[in-house]
C-alpha atoms as a PDB file:
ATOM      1  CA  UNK A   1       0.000   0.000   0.000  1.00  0.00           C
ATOM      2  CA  UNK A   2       1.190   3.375  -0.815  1.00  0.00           C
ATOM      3  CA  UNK A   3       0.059   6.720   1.713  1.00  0.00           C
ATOM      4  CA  UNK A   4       0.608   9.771   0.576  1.00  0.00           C
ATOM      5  CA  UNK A   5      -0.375  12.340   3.401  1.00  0.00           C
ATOM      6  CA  UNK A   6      -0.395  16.677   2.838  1.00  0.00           C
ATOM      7  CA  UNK A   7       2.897  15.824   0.231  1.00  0.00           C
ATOM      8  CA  UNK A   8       3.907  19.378  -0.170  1.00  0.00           C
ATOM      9  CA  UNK A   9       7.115  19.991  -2.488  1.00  0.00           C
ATOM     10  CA  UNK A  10       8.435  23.685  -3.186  1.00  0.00           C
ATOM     11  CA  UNK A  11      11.218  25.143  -5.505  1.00  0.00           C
ATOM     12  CA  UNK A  12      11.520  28.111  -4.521  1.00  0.00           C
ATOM     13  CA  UNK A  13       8.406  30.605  -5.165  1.00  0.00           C
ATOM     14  CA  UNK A  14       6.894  27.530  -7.140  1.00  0.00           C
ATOM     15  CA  UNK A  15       4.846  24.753  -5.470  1.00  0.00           C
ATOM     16  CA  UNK A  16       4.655  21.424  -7.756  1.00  0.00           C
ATOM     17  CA  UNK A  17       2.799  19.412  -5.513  1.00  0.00           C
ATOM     18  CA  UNK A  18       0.577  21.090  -2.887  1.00  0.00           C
ATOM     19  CA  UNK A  19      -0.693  19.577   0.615  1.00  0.00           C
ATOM     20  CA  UNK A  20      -1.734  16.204  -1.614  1.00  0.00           C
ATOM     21  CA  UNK A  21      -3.322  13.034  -0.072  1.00  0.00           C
ATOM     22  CA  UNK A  22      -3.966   9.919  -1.366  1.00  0.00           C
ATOM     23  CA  UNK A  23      -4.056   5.977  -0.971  1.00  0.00           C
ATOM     24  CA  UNK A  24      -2.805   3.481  -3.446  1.00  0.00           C
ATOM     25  CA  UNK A  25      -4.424  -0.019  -1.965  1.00  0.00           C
ATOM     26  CA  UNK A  26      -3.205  -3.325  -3.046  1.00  0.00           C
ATOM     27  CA  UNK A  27      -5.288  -5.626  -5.333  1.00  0.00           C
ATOM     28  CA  UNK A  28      -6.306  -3.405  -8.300  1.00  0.00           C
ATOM     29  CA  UNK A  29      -4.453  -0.906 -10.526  1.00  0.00           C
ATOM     30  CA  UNK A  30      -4.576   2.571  -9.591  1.00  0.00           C
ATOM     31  CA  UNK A  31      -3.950   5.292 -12.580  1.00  0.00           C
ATOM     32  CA  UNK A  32      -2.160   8.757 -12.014  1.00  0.00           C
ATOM     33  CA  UNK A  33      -3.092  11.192 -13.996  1.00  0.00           C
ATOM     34  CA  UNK A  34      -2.683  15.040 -14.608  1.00  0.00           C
ATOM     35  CA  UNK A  35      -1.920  17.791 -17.056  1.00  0.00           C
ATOM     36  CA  UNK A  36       1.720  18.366 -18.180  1.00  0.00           C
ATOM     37  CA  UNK A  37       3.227  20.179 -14.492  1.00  0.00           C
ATOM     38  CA  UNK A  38       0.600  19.157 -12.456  1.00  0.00           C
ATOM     39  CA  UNK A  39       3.438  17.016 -10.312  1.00  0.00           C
ATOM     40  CA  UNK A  40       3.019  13.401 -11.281  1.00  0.00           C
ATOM     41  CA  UNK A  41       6.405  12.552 -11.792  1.00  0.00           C
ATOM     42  CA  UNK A  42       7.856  14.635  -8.365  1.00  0.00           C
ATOM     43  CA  UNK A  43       5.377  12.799  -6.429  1.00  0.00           C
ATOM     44  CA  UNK A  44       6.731   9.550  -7.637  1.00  0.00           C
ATOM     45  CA  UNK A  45       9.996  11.070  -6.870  1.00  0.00           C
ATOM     46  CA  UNK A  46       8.968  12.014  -3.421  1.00  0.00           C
ATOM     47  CA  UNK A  47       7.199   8.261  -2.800  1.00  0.00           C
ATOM     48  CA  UNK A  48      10.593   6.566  -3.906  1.00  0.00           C
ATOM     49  CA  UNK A  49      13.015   9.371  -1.600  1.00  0.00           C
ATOM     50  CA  UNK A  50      14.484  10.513  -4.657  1.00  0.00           C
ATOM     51  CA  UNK A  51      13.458  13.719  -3.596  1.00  0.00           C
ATOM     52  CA  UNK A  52      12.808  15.339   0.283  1.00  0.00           C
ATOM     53  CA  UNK A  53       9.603  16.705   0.564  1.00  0.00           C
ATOM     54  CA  UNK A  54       8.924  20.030   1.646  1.00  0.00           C
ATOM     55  CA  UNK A  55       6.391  19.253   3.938  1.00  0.00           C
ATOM     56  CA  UNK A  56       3.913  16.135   4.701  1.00  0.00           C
ATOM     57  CA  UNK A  57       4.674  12.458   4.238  1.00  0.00           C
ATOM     58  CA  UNK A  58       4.458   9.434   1.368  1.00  0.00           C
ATOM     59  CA  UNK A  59       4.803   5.538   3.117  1.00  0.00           C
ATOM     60  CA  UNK A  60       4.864   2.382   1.277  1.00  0.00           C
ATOM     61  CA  UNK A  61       3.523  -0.606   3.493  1.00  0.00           C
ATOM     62  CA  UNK A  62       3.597   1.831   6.348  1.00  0.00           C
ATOM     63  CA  UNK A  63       7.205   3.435   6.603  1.00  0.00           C
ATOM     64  CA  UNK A  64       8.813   5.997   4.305  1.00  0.00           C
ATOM     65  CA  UNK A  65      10.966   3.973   1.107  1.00  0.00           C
ATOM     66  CA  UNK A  66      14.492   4.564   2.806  1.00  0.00           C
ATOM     67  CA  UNK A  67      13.737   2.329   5.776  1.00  0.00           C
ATOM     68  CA  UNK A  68      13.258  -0.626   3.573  1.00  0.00           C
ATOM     69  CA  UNK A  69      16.606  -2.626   3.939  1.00  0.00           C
ATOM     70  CA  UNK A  70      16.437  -3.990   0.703  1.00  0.00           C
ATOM     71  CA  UNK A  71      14.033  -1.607  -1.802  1.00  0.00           C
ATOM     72  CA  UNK A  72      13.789  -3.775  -4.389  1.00  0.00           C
ATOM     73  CA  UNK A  73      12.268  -6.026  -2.508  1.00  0.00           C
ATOM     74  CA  UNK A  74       9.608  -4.043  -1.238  1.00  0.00           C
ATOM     75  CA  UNK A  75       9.060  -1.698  -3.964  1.00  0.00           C
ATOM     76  CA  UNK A  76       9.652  -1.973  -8.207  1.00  0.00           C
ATOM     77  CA  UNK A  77       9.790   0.966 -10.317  1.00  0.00           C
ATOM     78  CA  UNK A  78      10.169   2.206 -13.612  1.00  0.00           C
ATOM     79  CA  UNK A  79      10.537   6.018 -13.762  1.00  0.00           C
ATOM     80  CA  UNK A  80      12.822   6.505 -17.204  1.00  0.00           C
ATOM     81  CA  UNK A  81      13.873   3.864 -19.352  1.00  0.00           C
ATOM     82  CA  UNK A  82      16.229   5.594 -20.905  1.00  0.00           C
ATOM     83  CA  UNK A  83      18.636   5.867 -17.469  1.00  0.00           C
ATOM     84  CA  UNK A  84      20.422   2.823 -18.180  1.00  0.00           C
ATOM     85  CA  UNK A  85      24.113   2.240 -18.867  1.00  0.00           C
ATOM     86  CA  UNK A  86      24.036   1.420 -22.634  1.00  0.00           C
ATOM     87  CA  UNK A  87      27.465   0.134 -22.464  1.00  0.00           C
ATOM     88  CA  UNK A  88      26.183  -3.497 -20.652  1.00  0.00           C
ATOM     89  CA  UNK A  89      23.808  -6.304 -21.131  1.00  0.00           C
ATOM     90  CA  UNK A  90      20.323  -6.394 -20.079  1.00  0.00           C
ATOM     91  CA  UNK A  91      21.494  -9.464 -17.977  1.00  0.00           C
ATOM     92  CA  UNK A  92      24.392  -7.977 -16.492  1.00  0.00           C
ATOM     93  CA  UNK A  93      22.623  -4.851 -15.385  1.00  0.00           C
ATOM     94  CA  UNK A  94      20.071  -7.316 -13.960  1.00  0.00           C
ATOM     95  CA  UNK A  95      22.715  -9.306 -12.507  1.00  0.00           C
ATOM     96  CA  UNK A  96      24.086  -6.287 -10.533  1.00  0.00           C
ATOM     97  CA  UNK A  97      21.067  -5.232  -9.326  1.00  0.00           C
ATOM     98  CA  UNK A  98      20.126  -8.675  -7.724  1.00  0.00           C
ATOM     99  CA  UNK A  99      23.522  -8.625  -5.982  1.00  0.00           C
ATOM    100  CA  UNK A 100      22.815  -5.621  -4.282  1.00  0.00           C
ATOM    101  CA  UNK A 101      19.530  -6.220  -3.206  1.00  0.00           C
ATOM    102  CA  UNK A 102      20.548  -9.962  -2.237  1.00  0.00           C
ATOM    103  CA  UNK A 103      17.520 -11.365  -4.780  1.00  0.00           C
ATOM    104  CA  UNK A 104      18.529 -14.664  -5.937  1.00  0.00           C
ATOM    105  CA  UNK A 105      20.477 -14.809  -9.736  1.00  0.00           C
ATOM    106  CA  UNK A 106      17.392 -16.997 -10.988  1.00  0.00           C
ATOM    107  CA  UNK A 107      15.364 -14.076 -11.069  1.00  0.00           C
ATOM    108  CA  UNK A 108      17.130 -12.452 -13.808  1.00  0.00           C
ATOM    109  CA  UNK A 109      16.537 -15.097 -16.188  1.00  0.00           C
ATOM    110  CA  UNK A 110      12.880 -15.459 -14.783  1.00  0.00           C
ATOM    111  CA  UNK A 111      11.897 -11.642 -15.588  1.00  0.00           C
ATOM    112  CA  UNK A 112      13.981 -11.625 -18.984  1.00  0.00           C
ATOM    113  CA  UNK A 113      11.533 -14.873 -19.917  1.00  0.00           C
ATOM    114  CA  UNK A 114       8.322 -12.402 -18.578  1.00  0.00           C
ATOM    115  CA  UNK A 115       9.466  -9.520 -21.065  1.00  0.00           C
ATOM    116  CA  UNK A 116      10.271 -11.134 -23.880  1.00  0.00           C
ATOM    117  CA  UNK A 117      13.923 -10.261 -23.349  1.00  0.00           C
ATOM    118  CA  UNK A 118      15.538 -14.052 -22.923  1.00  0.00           C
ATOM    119  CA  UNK A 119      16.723 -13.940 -26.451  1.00  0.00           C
ATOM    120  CA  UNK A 120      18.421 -11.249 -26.274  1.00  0.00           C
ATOM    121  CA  UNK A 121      19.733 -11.256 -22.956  1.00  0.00           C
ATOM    122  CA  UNK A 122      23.751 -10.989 -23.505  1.00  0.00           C
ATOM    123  CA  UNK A 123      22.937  -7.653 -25.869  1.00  0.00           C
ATOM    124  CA  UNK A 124      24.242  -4.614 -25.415  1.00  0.00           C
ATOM    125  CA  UNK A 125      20.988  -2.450 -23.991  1.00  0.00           C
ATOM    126  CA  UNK A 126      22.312   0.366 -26.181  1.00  0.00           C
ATOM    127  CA  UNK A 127      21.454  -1.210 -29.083  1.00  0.00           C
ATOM    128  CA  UNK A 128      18.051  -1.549 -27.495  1.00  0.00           C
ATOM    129  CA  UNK A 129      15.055   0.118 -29.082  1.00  0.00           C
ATOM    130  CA  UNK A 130      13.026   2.421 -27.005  1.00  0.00           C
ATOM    131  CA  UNK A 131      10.031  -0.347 -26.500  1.00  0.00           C
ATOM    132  CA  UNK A 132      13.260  -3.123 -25.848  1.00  0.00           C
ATOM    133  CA  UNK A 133      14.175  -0.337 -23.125  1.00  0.00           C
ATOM    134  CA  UNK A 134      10.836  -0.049 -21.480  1.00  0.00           C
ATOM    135  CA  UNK A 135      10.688  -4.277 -21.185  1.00  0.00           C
ATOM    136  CA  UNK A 136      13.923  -3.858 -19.976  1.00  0.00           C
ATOM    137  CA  UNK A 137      12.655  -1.456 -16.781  1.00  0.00           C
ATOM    138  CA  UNK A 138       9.831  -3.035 -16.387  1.00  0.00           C
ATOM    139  CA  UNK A 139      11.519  -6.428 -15.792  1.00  0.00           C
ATOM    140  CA  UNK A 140      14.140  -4.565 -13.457  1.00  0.00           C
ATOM    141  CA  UNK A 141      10.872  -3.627 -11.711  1.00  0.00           C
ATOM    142  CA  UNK A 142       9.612  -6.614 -11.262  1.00  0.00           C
ATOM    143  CA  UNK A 143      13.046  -8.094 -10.484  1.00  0.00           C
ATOM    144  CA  UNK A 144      12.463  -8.414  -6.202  1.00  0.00           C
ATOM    145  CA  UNK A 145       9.203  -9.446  -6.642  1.00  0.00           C
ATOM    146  CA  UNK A 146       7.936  -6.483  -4.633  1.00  0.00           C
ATOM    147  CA  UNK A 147       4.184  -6.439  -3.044  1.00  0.00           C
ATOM    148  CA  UNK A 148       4.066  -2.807  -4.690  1.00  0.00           C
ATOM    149  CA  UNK A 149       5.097  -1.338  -7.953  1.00  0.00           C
ATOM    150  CA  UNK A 150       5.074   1.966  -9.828  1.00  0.00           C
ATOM    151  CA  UNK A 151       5.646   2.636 -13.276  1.00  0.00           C
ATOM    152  CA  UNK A 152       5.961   6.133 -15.155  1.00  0.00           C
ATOM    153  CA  UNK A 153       4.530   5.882 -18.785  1.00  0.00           C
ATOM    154  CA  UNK A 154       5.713   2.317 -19.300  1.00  0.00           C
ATOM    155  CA  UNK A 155       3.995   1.679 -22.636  1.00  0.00           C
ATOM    156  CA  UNK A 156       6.400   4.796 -24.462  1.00  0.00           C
ATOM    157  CA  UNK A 157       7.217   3.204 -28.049  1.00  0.00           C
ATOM    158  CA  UNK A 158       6.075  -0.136 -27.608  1.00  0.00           C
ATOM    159  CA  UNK A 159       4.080  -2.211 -30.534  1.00  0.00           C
ATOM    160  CA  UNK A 160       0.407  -3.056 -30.217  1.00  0.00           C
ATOM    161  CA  UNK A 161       1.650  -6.097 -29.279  1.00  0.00           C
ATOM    162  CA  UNK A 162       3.870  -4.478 -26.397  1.00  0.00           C
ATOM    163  CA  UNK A 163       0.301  -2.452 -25.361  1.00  0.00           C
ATOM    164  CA  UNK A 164      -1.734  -5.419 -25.145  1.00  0.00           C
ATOM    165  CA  UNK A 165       1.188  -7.252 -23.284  1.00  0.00           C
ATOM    166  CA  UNK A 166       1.776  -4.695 -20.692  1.00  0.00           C
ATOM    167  CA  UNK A 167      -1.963  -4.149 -20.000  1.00  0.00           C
ATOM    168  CA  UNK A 168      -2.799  -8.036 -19.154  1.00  0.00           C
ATOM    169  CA  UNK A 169       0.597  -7.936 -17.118  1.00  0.00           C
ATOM    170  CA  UNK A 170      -0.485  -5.320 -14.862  1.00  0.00           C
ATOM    171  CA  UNK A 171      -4.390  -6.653 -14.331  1.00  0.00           C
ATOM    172  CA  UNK A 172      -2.649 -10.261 -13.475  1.00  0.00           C
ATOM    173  CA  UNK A 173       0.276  -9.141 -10.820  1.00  0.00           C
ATOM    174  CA  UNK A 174      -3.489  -6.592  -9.387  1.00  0.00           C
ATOM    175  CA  UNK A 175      -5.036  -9.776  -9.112  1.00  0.00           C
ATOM    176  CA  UNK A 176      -2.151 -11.367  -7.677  1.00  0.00           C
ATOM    177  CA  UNK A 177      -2.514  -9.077  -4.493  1.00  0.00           C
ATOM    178  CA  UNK A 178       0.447  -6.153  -6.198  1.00  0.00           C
ATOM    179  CA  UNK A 179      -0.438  -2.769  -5.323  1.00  0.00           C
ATOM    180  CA  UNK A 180      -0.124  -1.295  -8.934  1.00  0.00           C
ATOM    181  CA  UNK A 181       0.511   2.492  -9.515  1.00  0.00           C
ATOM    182  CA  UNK A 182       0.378   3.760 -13.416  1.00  0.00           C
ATOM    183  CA  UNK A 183       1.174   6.926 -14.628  1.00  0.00           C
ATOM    184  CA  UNK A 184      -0.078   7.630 -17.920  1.00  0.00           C
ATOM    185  CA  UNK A 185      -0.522  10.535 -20.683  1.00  0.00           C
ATOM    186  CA  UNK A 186      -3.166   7.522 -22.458  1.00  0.00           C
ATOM    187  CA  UNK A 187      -6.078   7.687 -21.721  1.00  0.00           C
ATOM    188  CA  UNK A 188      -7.524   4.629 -23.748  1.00  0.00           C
ATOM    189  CA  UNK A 189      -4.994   2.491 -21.660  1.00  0.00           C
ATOM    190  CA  UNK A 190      -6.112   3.723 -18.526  1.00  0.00           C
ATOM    191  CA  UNK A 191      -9.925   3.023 -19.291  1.00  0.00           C
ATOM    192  CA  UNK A 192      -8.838  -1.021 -20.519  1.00  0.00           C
ATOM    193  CA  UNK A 193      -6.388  -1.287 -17.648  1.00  0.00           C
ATOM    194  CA  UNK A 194      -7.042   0.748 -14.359  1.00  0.00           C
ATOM    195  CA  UNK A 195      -9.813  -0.049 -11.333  1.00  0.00           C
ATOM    196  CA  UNK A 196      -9.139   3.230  -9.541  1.00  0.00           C
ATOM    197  CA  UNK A 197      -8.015   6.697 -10.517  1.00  0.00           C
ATOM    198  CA  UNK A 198      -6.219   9.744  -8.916  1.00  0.00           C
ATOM    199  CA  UNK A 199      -5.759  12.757 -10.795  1.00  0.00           C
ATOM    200  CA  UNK A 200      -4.394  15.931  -9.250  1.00  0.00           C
ATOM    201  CA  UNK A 201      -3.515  19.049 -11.058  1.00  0.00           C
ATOM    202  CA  UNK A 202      -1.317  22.011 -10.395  1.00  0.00           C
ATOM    203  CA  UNK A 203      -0.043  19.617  -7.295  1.00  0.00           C
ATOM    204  CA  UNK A 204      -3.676  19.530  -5.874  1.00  0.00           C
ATOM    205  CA  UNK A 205      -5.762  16.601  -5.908  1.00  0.00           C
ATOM    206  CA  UNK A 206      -8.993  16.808  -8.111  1.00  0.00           C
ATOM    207  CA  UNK A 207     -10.039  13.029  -7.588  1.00  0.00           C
ATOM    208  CA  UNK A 208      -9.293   9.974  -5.962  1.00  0.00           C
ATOM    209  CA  UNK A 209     -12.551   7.482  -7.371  1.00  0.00           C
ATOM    210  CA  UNK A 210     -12.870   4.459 -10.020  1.00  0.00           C
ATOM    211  CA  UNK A 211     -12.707   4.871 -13.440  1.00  0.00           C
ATOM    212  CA  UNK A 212     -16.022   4.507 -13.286  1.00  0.00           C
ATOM    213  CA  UNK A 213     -17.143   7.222 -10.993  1.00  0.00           C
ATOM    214  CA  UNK A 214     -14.662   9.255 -12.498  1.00  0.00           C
ATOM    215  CA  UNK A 215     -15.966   9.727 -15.859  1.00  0.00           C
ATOM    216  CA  UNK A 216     -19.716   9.873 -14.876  1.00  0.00           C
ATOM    217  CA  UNK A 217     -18.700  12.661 -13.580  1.00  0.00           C
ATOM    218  CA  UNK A 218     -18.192  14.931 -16.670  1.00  0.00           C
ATOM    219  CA  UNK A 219     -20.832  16.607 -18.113  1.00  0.00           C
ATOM    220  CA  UNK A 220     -20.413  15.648 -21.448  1.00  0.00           C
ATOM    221  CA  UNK A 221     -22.034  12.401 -21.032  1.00  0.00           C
ATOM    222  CA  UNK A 222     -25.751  11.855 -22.351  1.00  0.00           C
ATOM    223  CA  UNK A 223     -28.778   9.856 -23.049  1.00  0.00           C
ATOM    224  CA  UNK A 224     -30.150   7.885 -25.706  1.00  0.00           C
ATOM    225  CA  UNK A 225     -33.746   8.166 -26.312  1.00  0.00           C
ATOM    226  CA  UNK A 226     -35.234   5.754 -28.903  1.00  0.00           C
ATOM    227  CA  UNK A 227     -38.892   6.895 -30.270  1.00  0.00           C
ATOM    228  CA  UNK A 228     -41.211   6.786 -33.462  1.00  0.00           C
ATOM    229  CA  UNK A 229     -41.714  10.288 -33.008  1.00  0.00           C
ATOM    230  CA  UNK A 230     -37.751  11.565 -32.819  1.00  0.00           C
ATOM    231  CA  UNK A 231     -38.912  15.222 -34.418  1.00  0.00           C
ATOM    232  CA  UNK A 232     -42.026  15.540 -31.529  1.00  0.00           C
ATOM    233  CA  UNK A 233     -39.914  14.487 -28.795  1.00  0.00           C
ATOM    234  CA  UNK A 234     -36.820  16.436 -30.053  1.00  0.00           C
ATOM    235  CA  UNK A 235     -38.939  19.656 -29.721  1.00  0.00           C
ATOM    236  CA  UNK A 236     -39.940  18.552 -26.392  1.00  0.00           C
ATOM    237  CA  UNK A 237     -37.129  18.741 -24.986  1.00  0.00           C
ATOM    238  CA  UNK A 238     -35.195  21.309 -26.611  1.00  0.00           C
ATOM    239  CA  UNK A 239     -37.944  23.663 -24.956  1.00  0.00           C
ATOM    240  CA  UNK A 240     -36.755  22.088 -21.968  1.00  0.00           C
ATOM    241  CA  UNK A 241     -33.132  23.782 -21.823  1.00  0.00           C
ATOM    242  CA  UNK A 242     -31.612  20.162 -23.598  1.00  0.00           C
ATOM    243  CA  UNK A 243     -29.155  19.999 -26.619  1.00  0.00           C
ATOM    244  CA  UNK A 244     -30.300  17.087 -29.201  1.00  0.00           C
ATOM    245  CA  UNK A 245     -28.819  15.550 -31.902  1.00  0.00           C
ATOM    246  CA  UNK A 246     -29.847  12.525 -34.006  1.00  0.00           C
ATOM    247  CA  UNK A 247     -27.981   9.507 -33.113  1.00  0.00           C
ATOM    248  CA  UNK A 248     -27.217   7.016 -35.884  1.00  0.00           C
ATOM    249  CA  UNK A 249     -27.744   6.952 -39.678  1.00  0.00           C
ATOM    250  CA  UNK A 250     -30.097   9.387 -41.502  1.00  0.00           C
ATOM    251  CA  UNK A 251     -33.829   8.321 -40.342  1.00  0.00           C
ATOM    252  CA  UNK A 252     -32.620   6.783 -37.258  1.00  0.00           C
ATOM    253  CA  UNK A 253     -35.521   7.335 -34.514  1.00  0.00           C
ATOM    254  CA  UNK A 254     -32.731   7.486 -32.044  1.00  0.00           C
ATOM    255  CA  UNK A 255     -31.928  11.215 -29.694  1.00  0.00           C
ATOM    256  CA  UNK A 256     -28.560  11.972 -28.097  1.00  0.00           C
ATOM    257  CA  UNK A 257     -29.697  14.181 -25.294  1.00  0.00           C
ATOM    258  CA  UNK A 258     -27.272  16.415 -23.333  1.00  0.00           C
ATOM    259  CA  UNK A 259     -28.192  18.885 -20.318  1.00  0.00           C
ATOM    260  CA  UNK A 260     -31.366  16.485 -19.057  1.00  0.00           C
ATOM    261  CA  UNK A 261     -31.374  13.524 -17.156  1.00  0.00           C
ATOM    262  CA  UNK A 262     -33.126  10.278 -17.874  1.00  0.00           C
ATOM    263  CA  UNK A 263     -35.879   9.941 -15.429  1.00  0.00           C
ATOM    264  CA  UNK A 264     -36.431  13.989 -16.429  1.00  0.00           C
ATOM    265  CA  UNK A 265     -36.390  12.710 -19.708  1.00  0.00           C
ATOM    266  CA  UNK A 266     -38.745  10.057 -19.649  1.00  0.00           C
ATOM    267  CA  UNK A 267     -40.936  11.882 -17.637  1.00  0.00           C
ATOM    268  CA  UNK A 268     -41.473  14.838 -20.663  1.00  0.00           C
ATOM    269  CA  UNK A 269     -42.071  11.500 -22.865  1.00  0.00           C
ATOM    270  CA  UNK A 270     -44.968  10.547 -21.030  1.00  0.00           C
ATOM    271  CA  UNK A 271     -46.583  14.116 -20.107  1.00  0.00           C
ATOM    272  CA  UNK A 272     -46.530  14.341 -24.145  1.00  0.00           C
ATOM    273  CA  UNK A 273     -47.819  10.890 -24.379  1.00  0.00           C
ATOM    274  CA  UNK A 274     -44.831  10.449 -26.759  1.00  0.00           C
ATOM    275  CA  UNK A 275     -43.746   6.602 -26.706  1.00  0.00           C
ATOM    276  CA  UNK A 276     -40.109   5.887 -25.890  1.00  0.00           C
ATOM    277  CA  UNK A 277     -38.739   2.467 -27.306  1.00  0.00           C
ATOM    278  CA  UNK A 278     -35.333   3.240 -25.391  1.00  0.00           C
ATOM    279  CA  UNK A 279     -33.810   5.285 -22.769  1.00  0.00           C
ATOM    280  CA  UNK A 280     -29.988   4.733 -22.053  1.00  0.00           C
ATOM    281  CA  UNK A 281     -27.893   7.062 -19.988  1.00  0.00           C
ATOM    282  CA  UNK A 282     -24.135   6.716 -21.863  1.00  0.00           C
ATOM    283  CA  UNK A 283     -21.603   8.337 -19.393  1.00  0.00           C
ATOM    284  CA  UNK A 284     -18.578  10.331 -20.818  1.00  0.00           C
ATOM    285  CA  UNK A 285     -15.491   8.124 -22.067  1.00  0.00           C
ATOM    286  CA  UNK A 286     -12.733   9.217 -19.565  1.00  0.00           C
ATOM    287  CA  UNK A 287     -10.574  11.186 -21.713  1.00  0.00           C
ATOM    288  CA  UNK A 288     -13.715  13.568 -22.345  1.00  0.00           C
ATOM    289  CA  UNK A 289     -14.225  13.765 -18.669  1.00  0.00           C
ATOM    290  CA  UNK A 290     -10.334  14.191 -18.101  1.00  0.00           C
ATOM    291  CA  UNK A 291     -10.189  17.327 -20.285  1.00  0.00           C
ATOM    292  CA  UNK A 292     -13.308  18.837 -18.576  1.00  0.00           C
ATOM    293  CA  UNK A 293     -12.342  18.098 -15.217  1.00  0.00           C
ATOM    294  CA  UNK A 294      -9.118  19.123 -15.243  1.00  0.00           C
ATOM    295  CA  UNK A 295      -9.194  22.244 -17.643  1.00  0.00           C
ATOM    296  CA  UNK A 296      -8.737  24.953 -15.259  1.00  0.00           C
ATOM    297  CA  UNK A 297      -5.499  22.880 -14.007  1.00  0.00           C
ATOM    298  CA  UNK A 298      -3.605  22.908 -17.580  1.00  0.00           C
ATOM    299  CA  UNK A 299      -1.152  25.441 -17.729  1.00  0.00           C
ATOM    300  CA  UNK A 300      -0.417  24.787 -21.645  1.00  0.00           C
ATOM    301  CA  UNK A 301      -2.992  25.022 -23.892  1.00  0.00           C
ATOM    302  CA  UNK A 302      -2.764  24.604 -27.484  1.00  0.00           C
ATOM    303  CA  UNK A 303      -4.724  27.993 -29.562  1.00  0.00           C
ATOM    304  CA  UNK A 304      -7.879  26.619 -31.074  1.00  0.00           C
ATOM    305  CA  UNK A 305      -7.618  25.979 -35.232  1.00  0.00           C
ATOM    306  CA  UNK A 306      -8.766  28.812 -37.359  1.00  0.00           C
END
């Protein structure tokens, strides 16, 4: 389990991450998401002691990262592939690492074998593509089999293949018991692969909910009305403050409704005596729901197309 309680970090006049709290509980995958700058990657920093906070606290299974005798034990992480010395193997630099953190040699040729990395095991890693590199760290992750593990846009430059892969990995070690923390600039990943969101931005936290709960939500999402009498009912309810749309191929006798709820929805049906053959409330994906929530967060925003 990962705490992270009124994190504070300064440089400075600037404040990256400001009084945040949050829990990261084993047994699902938890996503971390948050503009560019809202202080993702220094609160990773700060959970690993890579970097002193200014104020507050971040534990992993109850104590802070440094008091765990052997860290890759406890905790595996993947914060930049690219930090690697190019110069040796992807077993050697394995090899090392199990050394110092006393994990038995088997394990290097047991995570190579998880990656897809056996074959080319005695290869110099800076010869490594940058989706060879990211199998690489997340096998030196994975290397102490820790109970928790945290990984920093882990699916940069890999294959469909590598997506897929990564994704089933990280909903199999959740349902081993893992506590699983995902940062990711992907939405569509995080909707196929994460229980449990937190998203903070400008260091504050905006939400700490599932996916689920998340999305719903946004605003954006709306309801299907079905009905043999789409042009009476649209009428209806555009006199009712709603914003309609026809869902579907010309002649469809299907409504996207935004701005009214279903049961208000179905209620205007029936005061009209207008039949309704369907009624479906269809929440926001999360990416729409990301943009909306966090919008007043984003500190770089692209001018709109002429």
């Amino acid at each position: 389990m990962i705490e992270v309680s009124e994190l504070t970090k300064c440089y400075g006049s600037r404040t990256a991450v400001d009084h945040l709290s949050f829990t990261v509980r084993p047994g699902q995958v938890t996503g971390f998401l948050g503009p560019n700058g809202a202080g993702k990657s220094t609160t990773l920093r700060m959970i690993l002691g890579l970097d002193a906070p200014t104020t507050g606290s971040a534990t992993v299974s109850g104590v802070p990262f440094h008091r765990h005798p052997r860290g890759m034990r406890h905790v595996g992480a993947l914060l930049e592939a690219g930090q690697i010395h190019g110069g040796r193997s992807a077993a050697a630099h394995l090899s090392a690492l199990a050394r110092s953190n006393g994990i038995p040699r088997r394990r290097v040729g047991e995570v190579l074998q998880e990656v897809g990395l056996a074959e080319v095991a005695n290869r110099r890693i800076g010869g490594f593509s940058l989706g060879m590199k990211q199998r690489l760290g997340i096998a030196t992750a994975l290397l102490g089999d820790p109970p928790v593990l945290m990984f920093d846009e882990p699916i940069n430059g890999m294959d469909p293949e590598g997506v897929l892969w990564v994704r089933r990995l990280f909903r199999r070690l959740a349902t081993e018991g893992h506590t699983v923390f995902l940062s990711s600039h992907l939405m569509s990943e995080m909707e196929n692969t994460a229980d449990q969101l937190v998203v903070i931005g400008r260091g504050r936290l905006i939400a700490a909910e599932s996916v689920r709960d998340f999305a719903a939500r946004s605003t954006r999402g709306s309801v299907v009305a079905g009905t043999p009498k789409a042009a009476e009912l649209a009428a209806v309810l555009t006199a009712a403050g709603a914003s309609v749309e026809p869902e579907g191929s010309a002649g469809a006798e299907r409504l996207a409704v935004t701005g009214l709820p279903a049961d208000r929805i179905g209620a205007l049906a029936f005061e009209n005596g207008i039949q309704l053959t369907e009624l479906t409330t269809r929440t926001a994906s999360l990416e729409a729901a990301f943009l909306e929530l966090t919008a007043a967060s984003t500190d770089y925003q692209a001018g709109q197309p002429r």
